[in-house]
Protein backbone atom coordinates (compact mmCIF):
# COMPACT_ATOMS: atom_id res chain seq x y z
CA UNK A 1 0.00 0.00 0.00
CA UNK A 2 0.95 3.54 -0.41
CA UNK A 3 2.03 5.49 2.34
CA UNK A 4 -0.49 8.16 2.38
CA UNK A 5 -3.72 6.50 4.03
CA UNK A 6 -7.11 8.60 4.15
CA UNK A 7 -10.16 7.57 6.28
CA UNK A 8 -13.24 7.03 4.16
CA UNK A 9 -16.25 6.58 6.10
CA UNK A 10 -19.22 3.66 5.03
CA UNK A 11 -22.47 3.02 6.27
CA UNK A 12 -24.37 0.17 5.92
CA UNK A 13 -28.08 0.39 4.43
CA UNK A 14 -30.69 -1.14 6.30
CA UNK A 15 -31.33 -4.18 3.24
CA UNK A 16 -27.17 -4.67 3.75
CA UNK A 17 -27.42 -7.81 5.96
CA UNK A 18 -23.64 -7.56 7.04
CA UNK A 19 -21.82 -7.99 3.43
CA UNK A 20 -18.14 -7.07 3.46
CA UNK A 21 -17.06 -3.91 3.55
CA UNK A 22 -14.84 -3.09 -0.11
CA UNK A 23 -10.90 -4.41 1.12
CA UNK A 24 -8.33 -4.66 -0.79
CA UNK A 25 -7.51 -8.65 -1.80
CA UNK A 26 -3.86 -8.38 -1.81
CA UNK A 27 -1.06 -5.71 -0.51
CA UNK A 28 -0.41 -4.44 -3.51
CA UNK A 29 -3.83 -3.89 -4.77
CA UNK A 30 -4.85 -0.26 -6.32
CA UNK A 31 -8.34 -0.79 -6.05
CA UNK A 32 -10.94 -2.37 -3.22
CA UNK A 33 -13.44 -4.97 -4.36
CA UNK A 34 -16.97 -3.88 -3.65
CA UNK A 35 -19.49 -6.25 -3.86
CA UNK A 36 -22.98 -7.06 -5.07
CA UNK A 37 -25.85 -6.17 -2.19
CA UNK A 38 -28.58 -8.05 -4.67
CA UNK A 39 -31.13 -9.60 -2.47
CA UNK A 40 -32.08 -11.99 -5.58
CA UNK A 41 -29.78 -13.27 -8.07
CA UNK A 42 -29.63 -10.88 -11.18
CA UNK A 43 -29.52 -12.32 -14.82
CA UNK A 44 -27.75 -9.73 -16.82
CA UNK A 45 -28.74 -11.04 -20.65
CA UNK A 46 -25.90 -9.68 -23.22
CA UNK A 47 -26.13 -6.60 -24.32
CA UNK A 48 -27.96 -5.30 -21.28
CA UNK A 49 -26.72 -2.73 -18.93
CA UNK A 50 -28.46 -2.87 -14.67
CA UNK A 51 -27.92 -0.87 -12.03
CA UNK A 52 -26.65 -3.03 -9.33
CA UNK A 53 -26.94 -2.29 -5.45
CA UNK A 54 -24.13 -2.30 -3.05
CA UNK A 55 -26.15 -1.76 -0.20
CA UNK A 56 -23.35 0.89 1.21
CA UNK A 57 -22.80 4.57 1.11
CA UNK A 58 -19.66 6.37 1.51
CA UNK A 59 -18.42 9.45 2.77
CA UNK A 60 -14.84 10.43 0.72
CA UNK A 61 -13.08 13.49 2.15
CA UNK A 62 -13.22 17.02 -0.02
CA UNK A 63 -10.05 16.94 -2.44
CA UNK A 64 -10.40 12.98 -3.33
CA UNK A 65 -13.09 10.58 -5.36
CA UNK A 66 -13.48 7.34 -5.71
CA UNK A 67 -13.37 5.61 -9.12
CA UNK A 68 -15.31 2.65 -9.65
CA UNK A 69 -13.71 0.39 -12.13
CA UNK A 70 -13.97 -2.99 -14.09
CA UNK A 71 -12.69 -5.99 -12.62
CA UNK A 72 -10.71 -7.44 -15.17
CA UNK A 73 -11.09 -11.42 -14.48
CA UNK A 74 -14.54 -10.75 -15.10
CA UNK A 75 -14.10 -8.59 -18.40
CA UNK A 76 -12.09 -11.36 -19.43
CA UNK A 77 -14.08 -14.36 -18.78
CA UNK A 78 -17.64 -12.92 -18.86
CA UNK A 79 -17.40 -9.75 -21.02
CA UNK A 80 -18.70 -7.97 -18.14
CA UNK A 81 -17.84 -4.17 -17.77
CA UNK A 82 -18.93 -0.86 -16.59
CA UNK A 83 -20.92 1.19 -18.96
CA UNK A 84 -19.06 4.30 -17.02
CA UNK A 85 -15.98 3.69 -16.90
CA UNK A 86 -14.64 4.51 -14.35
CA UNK A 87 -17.58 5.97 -12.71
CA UNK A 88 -16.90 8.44 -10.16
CA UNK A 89 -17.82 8.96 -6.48
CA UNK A 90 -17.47 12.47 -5.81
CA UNK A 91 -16.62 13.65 -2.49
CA UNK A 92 -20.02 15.30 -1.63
CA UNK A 93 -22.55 12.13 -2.41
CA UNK A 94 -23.95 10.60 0.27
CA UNK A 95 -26.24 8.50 -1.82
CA UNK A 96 -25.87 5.10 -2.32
CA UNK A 97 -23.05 3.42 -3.81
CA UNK A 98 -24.41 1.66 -7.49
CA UNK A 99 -22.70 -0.06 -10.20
CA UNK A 100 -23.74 0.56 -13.66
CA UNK A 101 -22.74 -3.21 -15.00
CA UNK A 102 -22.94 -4.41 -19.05
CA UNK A 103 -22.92 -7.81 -20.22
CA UNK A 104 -20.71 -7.13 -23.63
CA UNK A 105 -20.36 -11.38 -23.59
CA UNK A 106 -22.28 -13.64 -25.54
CA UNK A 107 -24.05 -15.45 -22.92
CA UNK A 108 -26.48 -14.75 -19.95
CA UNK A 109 -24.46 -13.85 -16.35
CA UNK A 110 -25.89 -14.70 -12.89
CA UNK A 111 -24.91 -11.80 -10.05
CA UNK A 112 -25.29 -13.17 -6.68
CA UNK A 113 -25.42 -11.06 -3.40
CA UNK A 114 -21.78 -10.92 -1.91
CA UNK A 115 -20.17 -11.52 -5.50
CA UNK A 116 -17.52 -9.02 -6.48
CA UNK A 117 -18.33 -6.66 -9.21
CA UNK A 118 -16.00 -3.91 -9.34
CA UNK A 119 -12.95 -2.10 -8.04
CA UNK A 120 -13.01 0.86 -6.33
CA UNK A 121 -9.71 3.05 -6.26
CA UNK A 122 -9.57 6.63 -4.20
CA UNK A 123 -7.51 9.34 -5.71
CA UNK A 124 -6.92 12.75 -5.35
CA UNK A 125 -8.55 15.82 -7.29
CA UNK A 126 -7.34 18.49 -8.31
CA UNK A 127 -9.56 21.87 -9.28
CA UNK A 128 -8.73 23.57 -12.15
CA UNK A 129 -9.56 27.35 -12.72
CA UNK A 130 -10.05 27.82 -17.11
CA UNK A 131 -8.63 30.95 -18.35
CA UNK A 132 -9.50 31.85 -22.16
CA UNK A 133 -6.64 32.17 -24.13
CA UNK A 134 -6.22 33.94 -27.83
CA UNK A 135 -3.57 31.09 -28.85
CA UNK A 136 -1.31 27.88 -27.34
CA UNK A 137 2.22 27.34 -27.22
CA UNK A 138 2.90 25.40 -30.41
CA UNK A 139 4.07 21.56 -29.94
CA UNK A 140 5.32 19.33 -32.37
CA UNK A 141 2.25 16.91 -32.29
CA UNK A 142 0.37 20.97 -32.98
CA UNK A 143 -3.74 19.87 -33.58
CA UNK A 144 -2.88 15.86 -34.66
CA UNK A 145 -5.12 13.49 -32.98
CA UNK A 146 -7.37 10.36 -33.13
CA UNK A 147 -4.44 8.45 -34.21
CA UNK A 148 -2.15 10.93 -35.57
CA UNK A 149 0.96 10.06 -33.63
CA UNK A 150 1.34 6.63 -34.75
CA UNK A 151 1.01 7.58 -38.61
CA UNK A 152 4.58 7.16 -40.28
C-alpha cells in the first residue's frame, strides 16, 4: 500500500445484511473490491446494462473521489464491464453506492449477493480554474489526434 492513508467513512443500508465492507484482496492492490448487495440473483442477458446495489454509502473526504472500475477477471471471462468507466464517487454524495454493470459477452451472467463486481480506487482531485486564451504554445504533435501520432 501507499504510504499516504485517508479515512473514508461507510455506512451500511438497512437491506445490507452484514456484506463485506470493499478491502483490498492483496497488498499491492490499487483498487478495493466492492461487492454485489442483490437480495435476488440478477440475470444480466448480453447486451444489457443494470444498475446493481451495493447496499453501502460512503463518505470520501473534499479533495479525493473514488473511481469505480472494471474488474478485469470478469471482463475477461464474462465480457462484463462498466458502462461508465470509471464511474466516479465524488466527495459530496452521500447517496448510495451503485454499479452501472454491461454484459458485452455472448451469454447470460448470474450476479449473486456478496459476488464481487467492481474495483473501487480513491484518488486525489485536483480543481482547475479555465482561463481563455487567444492562442497555445505550439508543440510538435500541434492539432494531430485520433491516431495521428502513430502515422509514419
Amino acid at each position: 500500500m501507499g504510504s499516504e492513508r485517508i479515512k473514508i467513512k461507510i455506512k451500511r443500508l438497512k437491506r445490507d445484511g452484514g456484506l463485506p465492507f470493499p478491502a483490498y484482496e492483496s497488498e499491492g492492490s490499487s483498487g478495493m473490491d466492492i461487492r454485489a448487495g442483490v437480495v435476488e440473483p440478477v440475470t444480466l442477458q448480453p447486451g444489457e446494462i443494470v444498475l446493481i446495489p451495493t447496499g453501502l454509502a460512503i463518505s470520501i473526504p473534499r479533495g479525493y473521489e473514488a473511481q469505480i472500475r472494471p474488474r478485469s477477471g470478469l471482463a475477461l471471462r464474462n465480457g462484463i464491464g462498466l458502462v461508465n468507466s470509471p464511474g466516479t464517487i465524488d466527495s459530496d454524495y452521500r447517496g448510495e453506492v451503485g454499479i452501472i454493470l454491461i454484459n458485452w459477452g455472448s451469454k447470460p451472467f448470474v450476479i449473486r449477493r456478496g459476488d464481487r463486481i467492481a474495483q473501487m480506487v480513491i484518488s486525489k482531485v485536483y480543481s482547475a480554474d479555465i482561463v481563455e486564451v487567444e492562442d497555445f504554445a505550439q508543440t510538435q504533435r500541434g492539432e494531430g489526434g485520433f491516431g495521428h501520432s502513430g502515422l509514419t
